[in-house]
C-alpha atoms as a PDB file:
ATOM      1  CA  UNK A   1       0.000   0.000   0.000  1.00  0.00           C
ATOM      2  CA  UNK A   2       1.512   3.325  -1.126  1.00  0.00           C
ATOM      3  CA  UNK A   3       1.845   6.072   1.562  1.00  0.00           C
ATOM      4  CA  UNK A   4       0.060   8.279   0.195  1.00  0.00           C
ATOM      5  CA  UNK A   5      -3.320   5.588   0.482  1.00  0.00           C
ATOM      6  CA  UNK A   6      -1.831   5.071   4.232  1.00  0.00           C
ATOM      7  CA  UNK A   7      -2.340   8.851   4.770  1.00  0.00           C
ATOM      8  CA  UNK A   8      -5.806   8.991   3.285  1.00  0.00           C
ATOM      9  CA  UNK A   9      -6.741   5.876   5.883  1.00  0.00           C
ATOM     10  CA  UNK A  10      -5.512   7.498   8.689  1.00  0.00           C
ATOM     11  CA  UNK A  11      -6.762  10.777   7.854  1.00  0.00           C
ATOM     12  CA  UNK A  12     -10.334   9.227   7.461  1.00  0.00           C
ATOM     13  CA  UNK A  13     -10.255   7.329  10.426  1.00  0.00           C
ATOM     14  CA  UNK A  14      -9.182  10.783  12.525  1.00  0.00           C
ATOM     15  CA  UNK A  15     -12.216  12.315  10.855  1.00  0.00           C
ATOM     16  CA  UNK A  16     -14.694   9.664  11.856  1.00  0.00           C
ATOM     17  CA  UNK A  17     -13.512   9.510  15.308  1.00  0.00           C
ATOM     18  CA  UNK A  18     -13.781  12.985  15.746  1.00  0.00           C
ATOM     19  CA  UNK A  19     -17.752  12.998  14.054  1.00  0.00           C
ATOM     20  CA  UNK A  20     -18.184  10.592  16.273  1.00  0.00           C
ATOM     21  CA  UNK A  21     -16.631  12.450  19.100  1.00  0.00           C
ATOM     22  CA  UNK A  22     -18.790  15.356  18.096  1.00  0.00           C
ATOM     23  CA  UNK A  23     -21.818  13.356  17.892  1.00  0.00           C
ATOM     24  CA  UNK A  24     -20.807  12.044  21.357  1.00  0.00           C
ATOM     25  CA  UNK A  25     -21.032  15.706  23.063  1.00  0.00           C
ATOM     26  CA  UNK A  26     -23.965  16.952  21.357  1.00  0.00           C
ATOM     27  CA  UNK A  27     -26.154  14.035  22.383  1.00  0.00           C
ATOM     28  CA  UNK A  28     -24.468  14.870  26.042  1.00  0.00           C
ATOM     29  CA  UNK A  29     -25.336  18.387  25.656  1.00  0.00           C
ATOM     30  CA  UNK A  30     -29.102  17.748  24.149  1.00  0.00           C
ATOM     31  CA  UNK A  31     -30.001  15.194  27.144  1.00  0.00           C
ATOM     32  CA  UNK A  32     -28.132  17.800  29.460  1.00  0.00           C
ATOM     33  CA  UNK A  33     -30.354  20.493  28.128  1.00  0.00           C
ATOM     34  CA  UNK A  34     -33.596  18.089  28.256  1.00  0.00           C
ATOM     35  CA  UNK A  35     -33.149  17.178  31.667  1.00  0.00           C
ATOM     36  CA  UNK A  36     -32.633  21.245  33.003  1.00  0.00           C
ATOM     37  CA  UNK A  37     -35.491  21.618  30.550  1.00  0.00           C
ATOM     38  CA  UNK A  38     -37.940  18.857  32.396  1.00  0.00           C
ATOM     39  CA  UNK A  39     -36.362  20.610  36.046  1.00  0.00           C
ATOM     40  CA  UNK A  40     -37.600  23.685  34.989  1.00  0.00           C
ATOM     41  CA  UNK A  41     -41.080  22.636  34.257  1.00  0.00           C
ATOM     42  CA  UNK A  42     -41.355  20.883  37.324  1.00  0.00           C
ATOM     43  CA  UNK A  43     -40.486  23.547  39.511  1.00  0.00           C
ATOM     44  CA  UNK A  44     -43.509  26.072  37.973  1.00  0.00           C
ATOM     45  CA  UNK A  45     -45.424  23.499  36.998  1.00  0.00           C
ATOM     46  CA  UNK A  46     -45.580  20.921  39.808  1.00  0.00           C
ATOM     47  CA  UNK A  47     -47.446  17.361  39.769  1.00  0.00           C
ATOM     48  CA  UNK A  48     -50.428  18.334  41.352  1.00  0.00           C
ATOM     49  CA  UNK A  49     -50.786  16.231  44.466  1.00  0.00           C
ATOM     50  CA  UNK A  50     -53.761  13.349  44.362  1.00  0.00           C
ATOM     51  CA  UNK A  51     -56.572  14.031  46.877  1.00  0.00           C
ATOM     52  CA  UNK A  52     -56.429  11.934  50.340  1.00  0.00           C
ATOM     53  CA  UNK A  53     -58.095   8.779  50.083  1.00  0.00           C
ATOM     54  CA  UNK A  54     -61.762   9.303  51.321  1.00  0.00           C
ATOM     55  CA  UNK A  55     -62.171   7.031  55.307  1.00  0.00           C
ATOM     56  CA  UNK A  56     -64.936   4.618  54.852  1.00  0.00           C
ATOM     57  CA  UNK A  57     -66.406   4.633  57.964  1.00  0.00           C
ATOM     58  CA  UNK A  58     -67.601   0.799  59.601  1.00  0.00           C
ATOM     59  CA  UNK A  59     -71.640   0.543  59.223  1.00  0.00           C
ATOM     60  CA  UNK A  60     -73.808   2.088  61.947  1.00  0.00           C
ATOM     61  CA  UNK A  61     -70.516   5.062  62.348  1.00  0.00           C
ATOM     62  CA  UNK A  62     -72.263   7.777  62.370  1.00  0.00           C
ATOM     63  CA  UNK A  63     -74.504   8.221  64.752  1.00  0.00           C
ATOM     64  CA  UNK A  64     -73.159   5.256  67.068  1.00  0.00           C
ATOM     65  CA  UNK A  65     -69.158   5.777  66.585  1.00  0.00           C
ATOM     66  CA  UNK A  66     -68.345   4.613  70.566  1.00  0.00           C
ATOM     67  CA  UNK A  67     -64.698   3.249  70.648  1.00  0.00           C
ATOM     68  CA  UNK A  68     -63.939   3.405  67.329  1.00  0.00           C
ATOM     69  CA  UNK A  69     -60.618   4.490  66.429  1.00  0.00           C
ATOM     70  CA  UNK A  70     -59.962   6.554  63.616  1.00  0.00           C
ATOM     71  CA  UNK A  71     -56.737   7.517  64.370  1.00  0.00           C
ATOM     72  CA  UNK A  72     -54.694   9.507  61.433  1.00  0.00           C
ATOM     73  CA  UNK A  73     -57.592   9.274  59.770  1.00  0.00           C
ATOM     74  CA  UNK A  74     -58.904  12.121  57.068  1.00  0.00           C
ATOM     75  CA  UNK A  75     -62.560  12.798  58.129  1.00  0.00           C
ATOM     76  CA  UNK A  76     -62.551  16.669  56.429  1.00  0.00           C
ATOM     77  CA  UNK A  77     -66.152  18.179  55.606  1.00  0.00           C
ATOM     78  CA  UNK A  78     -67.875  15.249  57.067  1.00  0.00           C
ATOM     79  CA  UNK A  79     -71.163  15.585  58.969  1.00  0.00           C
ATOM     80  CA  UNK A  80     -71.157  14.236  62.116  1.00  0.00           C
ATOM     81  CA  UNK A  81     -73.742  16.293  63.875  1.00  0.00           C
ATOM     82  CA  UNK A  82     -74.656  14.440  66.848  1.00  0.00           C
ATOM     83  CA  UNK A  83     -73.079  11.282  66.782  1.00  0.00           C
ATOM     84  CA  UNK A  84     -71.843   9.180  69.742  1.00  0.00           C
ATOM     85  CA  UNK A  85     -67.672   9.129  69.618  1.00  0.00           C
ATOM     86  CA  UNK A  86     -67.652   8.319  73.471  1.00  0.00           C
ATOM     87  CA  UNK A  87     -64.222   6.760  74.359  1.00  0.00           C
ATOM     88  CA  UNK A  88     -63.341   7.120  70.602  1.00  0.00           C
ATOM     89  CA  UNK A  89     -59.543   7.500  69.310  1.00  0.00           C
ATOM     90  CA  UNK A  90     -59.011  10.528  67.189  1.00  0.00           C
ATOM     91  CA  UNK A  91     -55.813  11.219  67.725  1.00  0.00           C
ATOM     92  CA  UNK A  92     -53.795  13.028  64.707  1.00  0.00           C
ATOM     93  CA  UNK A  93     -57.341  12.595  62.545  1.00  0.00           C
ATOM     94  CA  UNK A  94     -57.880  15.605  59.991  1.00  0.00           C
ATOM     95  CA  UNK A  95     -61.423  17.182  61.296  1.00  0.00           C
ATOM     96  CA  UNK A  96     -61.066  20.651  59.684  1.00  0.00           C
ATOM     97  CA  UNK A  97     -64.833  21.785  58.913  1.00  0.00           C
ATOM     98  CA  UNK A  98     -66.507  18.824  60.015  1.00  0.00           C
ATOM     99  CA  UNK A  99     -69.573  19.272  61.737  1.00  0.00           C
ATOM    100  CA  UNK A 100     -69.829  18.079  64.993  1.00  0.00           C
ATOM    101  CA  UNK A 101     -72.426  20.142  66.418  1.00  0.00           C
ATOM    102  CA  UNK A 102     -73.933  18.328  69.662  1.00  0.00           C
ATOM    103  CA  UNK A 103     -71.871  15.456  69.109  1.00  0.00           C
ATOM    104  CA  UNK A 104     -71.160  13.422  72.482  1.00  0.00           C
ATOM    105  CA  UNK A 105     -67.163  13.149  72.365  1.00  0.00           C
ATOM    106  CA  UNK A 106     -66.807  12.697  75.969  1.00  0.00           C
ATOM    107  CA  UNK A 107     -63.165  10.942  76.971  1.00  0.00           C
ATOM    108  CA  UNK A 108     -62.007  11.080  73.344  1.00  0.00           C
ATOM    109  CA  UNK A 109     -58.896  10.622  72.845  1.00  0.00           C
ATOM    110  CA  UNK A 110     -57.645  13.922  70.211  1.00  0.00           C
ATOM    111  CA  UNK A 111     -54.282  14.330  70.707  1.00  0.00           C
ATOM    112  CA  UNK A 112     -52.613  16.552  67.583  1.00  0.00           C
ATOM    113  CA  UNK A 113     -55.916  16.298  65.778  1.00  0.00           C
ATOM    114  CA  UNK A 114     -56.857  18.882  63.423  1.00  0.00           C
ATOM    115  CA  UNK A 115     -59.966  20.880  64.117  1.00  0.00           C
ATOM    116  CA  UNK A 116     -59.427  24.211  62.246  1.00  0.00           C
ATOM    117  CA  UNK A 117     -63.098  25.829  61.524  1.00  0.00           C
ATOM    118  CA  UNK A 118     -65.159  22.188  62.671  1.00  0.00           C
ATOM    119  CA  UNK A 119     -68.117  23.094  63.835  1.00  0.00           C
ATOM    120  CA  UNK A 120     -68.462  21.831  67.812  1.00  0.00           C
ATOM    121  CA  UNK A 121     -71.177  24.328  68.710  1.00  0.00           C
ATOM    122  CA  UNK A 122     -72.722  22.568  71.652  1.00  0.00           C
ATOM    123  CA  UNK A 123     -70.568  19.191  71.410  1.00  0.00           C
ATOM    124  CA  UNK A 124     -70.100  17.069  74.684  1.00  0.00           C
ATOM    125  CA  UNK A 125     -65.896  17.055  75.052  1.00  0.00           C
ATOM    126  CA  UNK A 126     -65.688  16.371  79.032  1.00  0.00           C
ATOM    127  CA  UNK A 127     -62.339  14.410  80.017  1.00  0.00           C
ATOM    128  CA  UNK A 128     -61.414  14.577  76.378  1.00  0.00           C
ATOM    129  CA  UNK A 129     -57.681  15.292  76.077  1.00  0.00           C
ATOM    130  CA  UNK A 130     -56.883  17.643  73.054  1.00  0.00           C
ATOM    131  CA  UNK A 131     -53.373  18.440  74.039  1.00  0.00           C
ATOM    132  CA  UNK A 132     -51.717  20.367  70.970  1.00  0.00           C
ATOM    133  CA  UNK A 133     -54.990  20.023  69.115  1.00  0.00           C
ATOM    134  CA  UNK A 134     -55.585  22.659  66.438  1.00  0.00           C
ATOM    135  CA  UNK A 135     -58.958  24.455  66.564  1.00  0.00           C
ATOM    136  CA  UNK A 136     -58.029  27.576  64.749  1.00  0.00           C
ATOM    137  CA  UNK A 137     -61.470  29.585  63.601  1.00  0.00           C
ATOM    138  CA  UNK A 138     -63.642  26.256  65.902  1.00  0.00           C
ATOM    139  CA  UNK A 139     -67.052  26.942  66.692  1.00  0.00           C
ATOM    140  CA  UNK A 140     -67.594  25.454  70.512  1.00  0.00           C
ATOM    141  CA  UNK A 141     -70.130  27.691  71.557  1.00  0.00           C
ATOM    142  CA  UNK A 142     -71.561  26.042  74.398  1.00  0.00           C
ATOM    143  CA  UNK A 143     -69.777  23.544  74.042  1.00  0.00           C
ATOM    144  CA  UNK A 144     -69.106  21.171  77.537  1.00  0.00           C
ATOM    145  CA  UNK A 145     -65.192  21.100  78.170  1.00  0.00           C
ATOM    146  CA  UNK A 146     -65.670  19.895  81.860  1.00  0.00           C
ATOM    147  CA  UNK A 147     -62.099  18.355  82.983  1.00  0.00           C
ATOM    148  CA  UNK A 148     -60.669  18.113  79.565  1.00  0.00           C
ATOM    149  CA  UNK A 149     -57.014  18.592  78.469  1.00  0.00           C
ATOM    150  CA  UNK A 150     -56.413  21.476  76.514  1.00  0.00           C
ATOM    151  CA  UNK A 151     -52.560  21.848  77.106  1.00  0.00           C
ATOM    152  CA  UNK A 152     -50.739  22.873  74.019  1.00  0.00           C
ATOM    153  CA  UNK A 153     -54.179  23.005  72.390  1.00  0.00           C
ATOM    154  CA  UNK A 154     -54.422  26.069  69.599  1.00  0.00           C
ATOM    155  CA  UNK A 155     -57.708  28.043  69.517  1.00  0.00           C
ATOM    156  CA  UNK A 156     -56.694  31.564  68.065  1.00  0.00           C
ATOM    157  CA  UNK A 157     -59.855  33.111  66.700  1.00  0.00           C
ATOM    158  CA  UNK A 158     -62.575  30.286  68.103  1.00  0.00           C
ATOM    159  CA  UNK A 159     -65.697  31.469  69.526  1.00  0.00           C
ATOM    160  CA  UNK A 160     -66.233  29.732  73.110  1.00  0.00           C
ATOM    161  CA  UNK A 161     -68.945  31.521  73.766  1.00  0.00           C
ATOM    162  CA  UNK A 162     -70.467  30.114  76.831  1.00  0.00           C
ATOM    163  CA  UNK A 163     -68.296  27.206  76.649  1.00  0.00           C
ATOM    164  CA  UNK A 164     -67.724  25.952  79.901  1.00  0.00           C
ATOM    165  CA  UNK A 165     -63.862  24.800  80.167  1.00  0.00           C
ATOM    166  CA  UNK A 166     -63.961  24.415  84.270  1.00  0.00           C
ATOM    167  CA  UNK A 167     -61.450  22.395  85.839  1.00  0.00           C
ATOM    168  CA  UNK A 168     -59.607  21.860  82.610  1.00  0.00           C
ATOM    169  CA  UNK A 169     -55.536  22.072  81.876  1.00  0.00           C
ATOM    170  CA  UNK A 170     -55.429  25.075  79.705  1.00  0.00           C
ATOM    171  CA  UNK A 171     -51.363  25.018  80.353  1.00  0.00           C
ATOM    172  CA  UNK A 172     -49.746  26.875  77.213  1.00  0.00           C
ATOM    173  CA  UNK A 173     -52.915  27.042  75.625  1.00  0.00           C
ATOM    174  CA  UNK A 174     -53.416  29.869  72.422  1.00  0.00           C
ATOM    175  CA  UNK A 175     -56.273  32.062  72.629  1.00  0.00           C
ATOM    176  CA  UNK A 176     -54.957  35.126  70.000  1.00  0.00           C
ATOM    177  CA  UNK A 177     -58.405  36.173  68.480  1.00  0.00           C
ATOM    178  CA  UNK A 178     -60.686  33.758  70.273  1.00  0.00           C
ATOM    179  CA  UNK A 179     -64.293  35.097  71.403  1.00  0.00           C
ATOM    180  CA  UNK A 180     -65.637  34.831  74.480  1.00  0.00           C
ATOM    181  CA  UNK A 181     -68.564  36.024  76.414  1.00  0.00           C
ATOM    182  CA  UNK A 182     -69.843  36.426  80.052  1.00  0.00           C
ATOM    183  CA  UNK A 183     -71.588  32.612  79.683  1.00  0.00           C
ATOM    184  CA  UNK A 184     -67.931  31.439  79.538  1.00  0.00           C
ATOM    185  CA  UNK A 185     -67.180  29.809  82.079  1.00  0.00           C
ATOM    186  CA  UNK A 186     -63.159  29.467  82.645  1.00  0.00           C
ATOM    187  CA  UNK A 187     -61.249  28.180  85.732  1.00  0.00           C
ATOM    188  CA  UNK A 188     -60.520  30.044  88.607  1.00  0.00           C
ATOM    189  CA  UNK A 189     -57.692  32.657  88.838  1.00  0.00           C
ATOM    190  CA  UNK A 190     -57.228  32.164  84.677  1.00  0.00           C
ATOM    191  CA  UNK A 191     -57.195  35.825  82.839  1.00  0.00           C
ATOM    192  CA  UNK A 192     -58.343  34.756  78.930  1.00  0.00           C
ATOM    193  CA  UNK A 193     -57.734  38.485  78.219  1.00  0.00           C
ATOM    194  CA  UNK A 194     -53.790  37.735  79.463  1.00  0.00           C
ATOM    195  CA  UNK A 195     -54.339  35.013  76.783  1.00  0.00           C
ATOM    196  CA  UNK A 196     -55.353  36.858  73.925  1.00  0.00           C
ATOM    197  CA  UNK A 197     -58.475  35.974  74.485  1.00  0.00           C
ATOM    198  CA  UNK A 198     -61.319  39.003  73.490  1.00  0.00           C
ATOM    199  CA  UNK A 199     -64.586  39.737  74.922  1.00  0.00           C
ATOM    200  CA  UNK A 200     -67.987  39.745  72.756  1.00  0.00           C
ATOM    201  CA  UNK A 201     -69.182  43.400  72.872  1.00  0.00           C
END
């Protein structure tokens, strides 16, 4: 083989392994851009999350719920008006804007559970323990508190309205915004206004 064909080969082969090379680094710089591309999209146009699997509550629940234990559970925008949870576990369960009005949820167990804007007007809660509960914008007027455990509990802007929380633990309980009147019926030597607790005109 003359040396002049030897050059050609060599020369061709240093041209196809540089294409190649080339081809190499764009398909790098393509997926590269892709994947920023996909990153970006995500971030302003997140997978929109899937809605909580609805509880299906055991026949007869409500009104008769007594002992049941719904723990963790999601119960949101469910009417419960009136039914029995006596002795009930509720702990951690997602109640925000249920209706409970004149529901009987004496010794219930509702430790961390979420409350925010439920409607309790009325509801039975004595010896319940709600420590660290969150009843944020709650309706409990007249609502029966009677020995119940309401340390850590959150009720900034509830109306307790001739609630009657006698002889309950309101230790490092938040009032900020919550309404009272002179039906309400706290424990002695406790100042709601200290609380942040405000008076109904």
């Amino acid at each position: 083989m003359s040396s002049n064909n030897i050059s050609l080969s060599v020369t061709l082969n240093w041209i196809l392994n540089i294409k190649n090379s080339v081809l190499q680094i764009s398909l790098l710089m393509i997926t590269g851009v892709f994947l920023m591309g996909c990153q970006t999209i995500s971030q302003y146009f997140p997978t929109p999350a899937l809605p909580p699997t609805p509880t299906i509550l055991p026949q007869g629940c409500p009104p008769e719920c007594e002992n049941i234990d719904l723990s963790g559970k999601d119960l949101s925008m469910t009417k419960l008006a009136g039914s029995n949870f006596n002795g009930a576990n509720l702990d951690r369960t997602n109640l925000s804007r249920v209706n409970l009005g004149g529901a009987n949820l004496e010794s219930v167990h509702l430790l961390n559970a979420d409350l925010r804007f439920s409607n309790l007007a009325g509801a039975w809660l004595r010896y319940s323990d709600l420590r660290g509960a969150d009843l944020t914008g709650a309706d409990l007027r007249g609502a029966d508190l009677l020995k119940t455990n309401l340390g850590g509990a959150n009720f900034s802007r509830a109306d307790i309205s001739g609630a009657n929380l006698l002889m309950s633990n309101l230790s490092g309980i938040k009032l900020r915004g919550a309404k009272y009147d002179n039906t309400t019926k706290w424990p002695p030597d406790f100042d709601p206004v200290a609380a942040g607790a405000v008076i109904k005109e």
